[in-house]
C-alpha atoms as a PDB file:
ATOM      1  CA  UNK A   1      36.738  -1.504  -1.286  1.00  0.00           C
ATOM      2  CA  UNK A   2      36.401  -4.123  -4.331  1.00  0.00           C
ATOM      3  CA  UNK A   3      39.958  -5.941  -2.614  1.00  0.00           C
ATOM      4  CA  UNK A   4      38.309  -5.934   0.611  1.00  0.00           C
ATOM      5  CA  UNK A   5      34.981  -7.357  -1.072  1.00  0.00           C
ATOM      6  CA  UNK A   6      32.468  -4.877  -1.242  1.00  0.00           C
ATOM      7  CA  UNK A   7      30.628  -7.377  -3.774  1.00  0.00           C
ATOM      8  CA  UNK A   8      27.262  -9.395  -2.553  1.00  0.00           C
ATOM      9  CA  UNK A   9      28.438 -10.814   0.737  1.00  0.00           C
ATOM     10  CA  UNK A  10      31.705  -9.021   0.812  1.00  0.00           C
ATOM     11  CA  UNK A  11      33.572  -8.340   4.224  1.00  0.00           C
ATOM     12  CA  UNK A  12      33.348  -4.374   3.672  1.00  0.00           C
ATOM     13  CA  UNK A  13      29.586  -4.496   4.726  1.00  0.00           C
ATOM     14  CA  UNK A  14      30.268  -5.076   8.742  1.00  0.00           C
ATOM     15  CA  UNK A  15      27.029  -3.683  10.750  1.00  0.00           C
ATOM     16  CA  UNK A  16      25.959  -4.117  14.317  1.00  0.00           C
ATOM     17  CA  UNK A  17      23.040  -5.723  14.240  1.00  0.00           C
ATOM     18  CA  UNK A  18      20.990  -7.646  11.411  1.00  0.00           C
ATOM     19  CA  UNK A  19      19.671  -5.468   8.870  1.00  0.00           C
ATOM     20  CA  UNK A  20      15.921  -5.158   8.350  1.00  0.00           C
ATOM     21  CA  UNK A  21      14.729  -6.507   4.649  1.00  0.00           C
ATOM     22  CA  UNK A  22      14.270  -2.850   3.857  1.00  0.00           C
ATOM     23  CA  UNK A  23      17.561  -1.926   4.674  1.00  0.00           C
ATOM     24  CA  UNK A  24      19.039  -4.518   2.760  1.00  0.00           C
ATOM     25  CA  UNK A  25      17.397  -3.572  -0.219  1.00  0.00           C
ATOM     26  CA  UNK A  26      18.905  -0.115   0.621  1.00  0.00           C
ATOM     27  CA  UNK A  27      22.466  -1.312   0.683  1.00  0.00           C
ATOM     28  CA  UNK A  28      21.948  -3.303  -2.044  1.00  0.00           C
ATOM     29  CA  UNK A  29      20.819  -0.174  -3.870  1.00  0.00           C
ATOM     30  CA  UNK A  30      23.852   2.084  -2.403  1.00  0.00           C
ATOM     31  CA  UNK A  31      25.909  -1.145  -3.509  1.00  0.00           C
ATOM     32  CA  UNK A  32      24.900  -0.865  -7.474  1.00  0.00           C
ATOM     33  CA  UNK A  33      25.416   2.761  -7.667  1.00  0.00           C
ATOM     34  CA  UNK A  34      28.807   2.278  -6.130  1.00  0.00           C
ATOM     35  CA  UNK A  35      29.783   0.080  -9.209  1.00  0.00           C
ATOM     36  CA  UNK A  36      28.961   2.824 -11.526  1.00  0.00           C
ATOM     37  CA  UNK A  37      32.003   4.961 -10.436  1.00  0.00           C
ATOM     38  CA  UNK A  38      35.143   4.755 -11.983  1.00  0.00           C
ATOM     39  CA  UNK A  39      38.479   6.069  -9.897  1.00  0.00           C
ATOM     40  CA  UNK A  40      41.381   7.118 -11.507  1.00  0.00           C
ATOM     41  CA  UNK A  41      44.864   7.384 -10.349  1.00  0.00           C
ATOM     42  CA  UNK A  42      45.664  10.148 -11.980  1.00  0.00           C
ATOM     43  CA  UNK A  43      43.039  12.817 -10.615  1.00  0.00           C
ATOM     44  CA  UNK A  44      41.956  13.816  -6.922  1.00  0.00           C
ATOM     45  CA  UNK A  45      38.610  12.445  -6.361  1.00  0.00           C
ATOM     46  CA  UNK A  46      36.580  13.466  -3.191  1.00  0.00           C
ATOM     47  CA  UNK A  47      33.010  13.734  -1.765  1.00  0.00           C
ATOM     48  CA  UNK A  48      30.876  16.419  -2.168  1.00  0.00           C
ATOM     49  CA  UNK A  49      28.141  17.343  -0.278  1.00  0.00           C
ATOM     50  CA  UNK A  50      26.123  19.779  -2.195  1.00  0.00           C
ATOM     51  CA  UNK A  51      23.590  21.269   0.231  1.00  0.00           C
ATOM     52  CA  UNK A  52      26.876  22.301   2.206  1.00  0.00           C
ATOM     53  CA  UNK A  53      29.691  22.280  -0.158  1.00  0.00           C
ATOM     54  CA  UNK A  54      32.135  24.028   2.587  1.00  0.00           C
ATOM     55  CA  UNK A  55      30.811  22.614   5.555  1.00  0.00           C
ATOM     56  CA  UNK A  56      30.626  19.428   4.206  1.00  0.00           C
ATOM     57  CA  UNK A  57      27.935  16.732   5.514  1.00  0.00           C
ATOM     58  CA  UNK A  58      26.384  15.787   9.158  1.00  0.00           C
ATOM     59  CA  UNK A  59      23.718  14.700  10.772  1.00  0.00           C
ATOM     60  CA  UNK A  60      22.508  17.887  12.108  1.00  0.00           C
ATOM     61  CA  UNK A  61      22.904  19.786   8.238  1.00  0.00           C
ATOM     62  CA  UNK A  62      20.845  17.161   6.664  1.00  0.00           C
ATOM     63  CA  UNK A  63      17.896  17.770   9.826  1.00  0.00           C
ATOM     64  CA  UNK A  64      18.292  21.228   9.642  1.00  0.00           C
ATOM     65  CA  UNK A  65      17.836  20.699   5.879  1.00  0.00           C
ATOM     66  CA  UNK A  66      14.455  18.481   6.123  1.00  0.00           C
ATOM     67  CA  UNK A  67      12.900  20.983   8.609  1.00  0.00           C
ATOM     68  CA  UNK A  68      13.694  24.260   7.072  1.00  0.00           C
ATOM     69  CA  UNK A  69      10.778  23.027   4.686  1.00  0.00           C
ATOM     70  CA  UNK A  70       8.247  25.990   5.068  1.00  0.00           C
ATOM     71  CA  UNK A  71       5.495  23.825   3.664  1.00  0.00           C
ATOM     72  CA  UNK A  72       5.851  20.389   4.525  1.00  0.00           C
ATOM     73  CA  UNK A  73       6.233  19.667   8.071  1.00  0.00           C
ATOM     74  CA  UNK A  74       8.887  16.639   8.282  1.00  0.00           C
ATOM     75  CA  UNK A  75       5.842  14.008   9.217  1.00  0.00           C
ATOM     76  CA  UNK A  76       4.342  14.325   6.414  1.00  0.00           C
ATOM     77  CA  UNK A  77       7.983  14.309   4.280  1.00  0.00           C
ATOM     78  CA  UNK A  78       8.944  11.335   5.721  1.00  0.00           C
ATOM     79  CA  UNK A  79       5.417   9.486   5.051  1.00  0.00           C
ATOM     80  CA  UNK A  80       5.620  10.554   1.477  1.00  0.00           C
ATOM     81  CA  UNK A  81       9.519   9.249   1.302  1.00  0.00           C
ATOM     82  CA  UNK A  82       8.289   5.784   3.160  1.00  0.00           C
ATOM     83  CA  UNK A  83       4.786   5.640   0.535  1.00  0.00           C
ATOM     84  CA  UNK A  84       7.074   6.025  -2.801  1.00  0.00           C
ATOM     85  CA  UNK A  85       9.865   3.675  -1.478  1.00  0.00           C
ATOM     86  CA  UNK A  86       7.172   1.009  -0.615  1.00  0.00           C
ATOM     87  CA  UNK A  87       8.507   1.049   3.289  1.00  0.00           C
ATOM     88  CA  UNK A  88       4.975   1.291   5.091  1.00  0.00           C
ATOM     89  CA  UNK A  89       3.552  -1.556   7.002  1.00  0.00           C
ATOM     90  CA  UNK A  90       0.941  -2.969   4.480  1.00  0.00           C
ATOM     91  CA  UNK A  91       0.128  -6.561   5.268  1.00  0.00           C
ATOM     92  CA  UNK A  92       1.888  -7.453   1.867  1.00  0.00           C
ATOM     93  CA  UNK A  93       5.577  -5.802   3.208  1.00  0.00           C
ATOM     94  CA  UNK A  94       4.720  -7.537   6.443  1.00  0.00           C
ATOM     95  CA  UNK A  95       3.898 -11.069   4.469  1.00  0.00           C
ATOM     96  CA  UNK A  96       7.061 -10.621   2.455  1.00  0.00           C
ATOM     97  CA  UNK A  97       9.056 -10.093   5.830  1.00  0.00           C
ATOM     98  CA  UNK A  98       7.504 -12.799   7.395  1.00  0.00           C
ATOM     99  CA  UNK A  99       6.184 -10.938  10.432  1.00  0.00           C
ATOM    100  CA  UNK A 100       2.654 -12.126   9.305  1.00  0.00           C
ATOM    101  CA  UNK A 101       1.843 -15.218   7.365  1.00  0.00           C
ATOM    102  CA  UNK A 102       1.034 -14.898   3.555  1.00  0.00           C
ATOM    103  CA  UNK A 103      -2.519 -16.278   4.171  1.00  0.00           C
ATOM    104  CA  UNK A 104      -2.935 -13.028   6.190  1.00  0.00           C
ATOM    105  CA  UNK A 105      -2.035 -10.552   4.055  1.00  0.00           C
ATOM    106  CA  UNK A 106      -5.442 -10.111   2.066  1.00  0.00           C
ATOM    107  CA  UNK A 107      -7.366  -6.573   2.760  1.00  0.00           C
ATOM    108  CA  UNK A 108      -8.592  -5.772   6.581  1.00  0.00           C
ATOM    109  CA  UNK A 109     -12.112  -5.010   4.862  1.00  0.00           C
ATOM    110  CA  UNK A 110     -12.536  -8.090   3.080  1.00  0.00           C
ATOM    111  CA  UNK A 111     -12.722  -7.110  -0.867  1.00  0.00           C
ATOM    112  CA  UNK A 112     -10.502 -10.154  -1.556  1.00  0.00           C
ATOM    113  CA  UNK A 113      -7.154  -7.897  -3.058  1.00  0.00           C
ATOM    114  CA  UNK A 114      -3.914  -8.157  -1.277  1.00  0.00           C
ATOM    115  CA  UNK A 115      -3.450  -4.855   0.746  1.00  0.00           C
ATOM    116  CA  UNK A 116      -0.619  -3.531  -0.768  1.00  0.00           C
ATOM    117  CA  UNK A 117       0.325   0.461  -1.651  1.00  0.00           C
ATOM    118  CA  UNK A 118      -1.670   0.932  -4.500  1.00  0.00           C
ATOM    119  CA  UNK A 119      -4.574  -1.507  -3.222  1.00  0.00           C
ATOM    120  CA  UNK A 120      -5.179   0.477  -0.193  1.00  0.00           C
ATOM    121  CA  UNK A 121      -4.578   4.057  -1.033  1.00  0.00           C
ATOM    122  CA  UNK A 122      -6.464   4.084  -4.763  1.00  0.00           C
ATOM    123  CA  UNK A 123      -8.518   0.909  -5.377  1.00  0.00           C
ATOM    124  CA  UNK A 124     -10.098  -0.258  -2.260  1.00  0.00           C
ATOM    125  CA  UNK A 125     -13.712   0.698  -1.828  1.00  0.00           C
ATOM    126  CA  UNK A 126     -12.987   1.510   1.787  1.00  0.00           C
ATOM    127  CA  UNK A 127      -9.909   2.951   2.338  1.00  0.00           C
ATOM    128  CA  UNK A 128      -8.534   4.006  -0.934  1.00  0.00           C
ATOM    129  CA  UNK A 129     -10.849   6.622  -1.823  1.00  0.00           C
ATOM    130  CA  UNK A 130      -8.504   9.590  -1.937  1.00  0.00           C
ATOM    131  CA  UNK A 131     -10.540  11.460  -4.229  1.00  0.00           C
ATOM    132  CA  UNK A 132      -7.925  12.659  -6.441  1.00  0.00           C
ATOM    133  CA  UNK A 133      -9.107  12.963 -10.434  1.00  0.00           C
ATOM    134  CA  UNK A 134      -6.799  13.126 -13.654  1.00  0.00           C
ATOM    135  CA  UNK A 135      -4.743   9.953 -13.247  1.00  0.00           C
ATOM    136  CA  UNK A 136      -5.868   6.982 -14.328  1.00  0.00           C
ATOM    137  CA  UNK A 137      -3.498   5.046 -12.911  1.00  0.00           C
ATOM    138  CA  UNK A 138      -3.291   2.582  -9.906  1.00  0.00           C
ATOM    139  CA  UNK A 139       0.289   3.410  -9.205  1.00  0.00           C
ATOM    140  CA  UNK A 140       0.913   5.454  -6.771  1.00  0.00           C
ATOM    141  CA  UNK A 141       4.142   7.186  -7.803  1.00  0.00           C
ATOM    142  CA  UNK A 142       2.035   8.101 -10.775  1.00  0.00           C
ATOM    143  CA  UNK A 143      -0.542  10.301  -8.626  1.00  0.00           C
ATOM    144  CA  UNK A 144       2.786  11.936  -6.788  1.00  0.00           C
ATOM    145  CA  UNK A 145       4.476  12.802  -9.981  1.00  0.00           C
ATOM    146  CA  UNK A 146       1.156  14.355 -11.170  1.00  0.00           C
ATOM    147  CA  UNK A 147       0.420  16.205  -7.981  1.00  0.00           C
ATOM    148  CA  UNK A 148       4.591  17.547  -8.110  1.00  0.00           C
ATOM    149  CA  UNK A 149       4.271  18.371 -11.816  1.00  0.00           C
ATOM    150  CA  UNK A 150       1.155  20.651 -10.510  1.00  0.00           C
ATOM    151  CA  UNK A 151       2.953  22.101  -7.885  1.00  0.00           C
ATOM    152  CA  UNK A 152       6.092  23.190  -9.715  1.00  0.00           C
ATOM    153  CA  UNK A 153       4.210  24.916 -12.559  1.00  0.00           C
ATOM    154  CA  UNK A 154       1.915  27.052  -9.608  1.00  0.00           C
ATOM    155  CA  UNK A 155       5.204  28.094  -8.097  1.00  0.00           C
END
């Protein structure tokens, strides 16, 4: 892959259509943990997909997979994926992908703060009262890791 140019830019990246910022950032991302491996010569090396280490991977494993979930129905997995990864439509991603101007990308309820994540589902007087206590924070991976911590020691 490195020959062909899987660097910034390289040929190996061919896709269909233009990517979306977000799933540049996920290449990108896919890109830098590719340039941690090391391949040698000398031994076999070969995928492995661990939910299905016989089977190997597909499409239709990995949804069977997300909806075998007893307790979260896949909606609300995917919103939870899409809220940590900062890949829901606040006016802030929508300012930084130029779908709306920057001027427009202040708060719907007019508090002055730029709606992003952590504005709009902690801090704003309107919207972000989620009423959940112990963190301090105004992150909101920090209220998720809390919450999972929680969970994991109930179970």
């Amino acid at each position: 892959m490195f020959l062909l140019g899987v660097e910034v830019g390289g040929e190996t990246w061919q896709w269909r259509r233009r990517l979306w910022a977000w799933e540049e950032e996920l290449v990108e991302e896919c890109r830098e943990l590719l340039l941690t491996i090391t391949l040698h010569e000398s031994s076999s090396n070969r995928w492995l997909w661990l939910p299905d280490q016989t089977g190997g991977y597909s499409v239709c494993g990995v949804y069977d997979m997300l909806t075998s979930q007893e307790h979260v129905p896949l909606k609300v997995s995917i919103f939870a994926w899409r809220l940590l990864r900062d890949h829901l439509p606040t006016k802030e991603n929508l300012a930084n992908r130029g779908i709306i101007s920057m001027e427009a990308q202040l708060c719907s309820v007019g508090c002055g703060h730029v709606e992003d994540l952590n504005h709009l589902f902690l801090s704003c007087p309107s919207f972000g009262a989620l009423g959940v206590e112990g963190v301090e924070s105004q992150v909101i991976s920090d209220h998720f890791f809390q919450f999972n911590l929680f969970i994991t020691q109930v179970d």
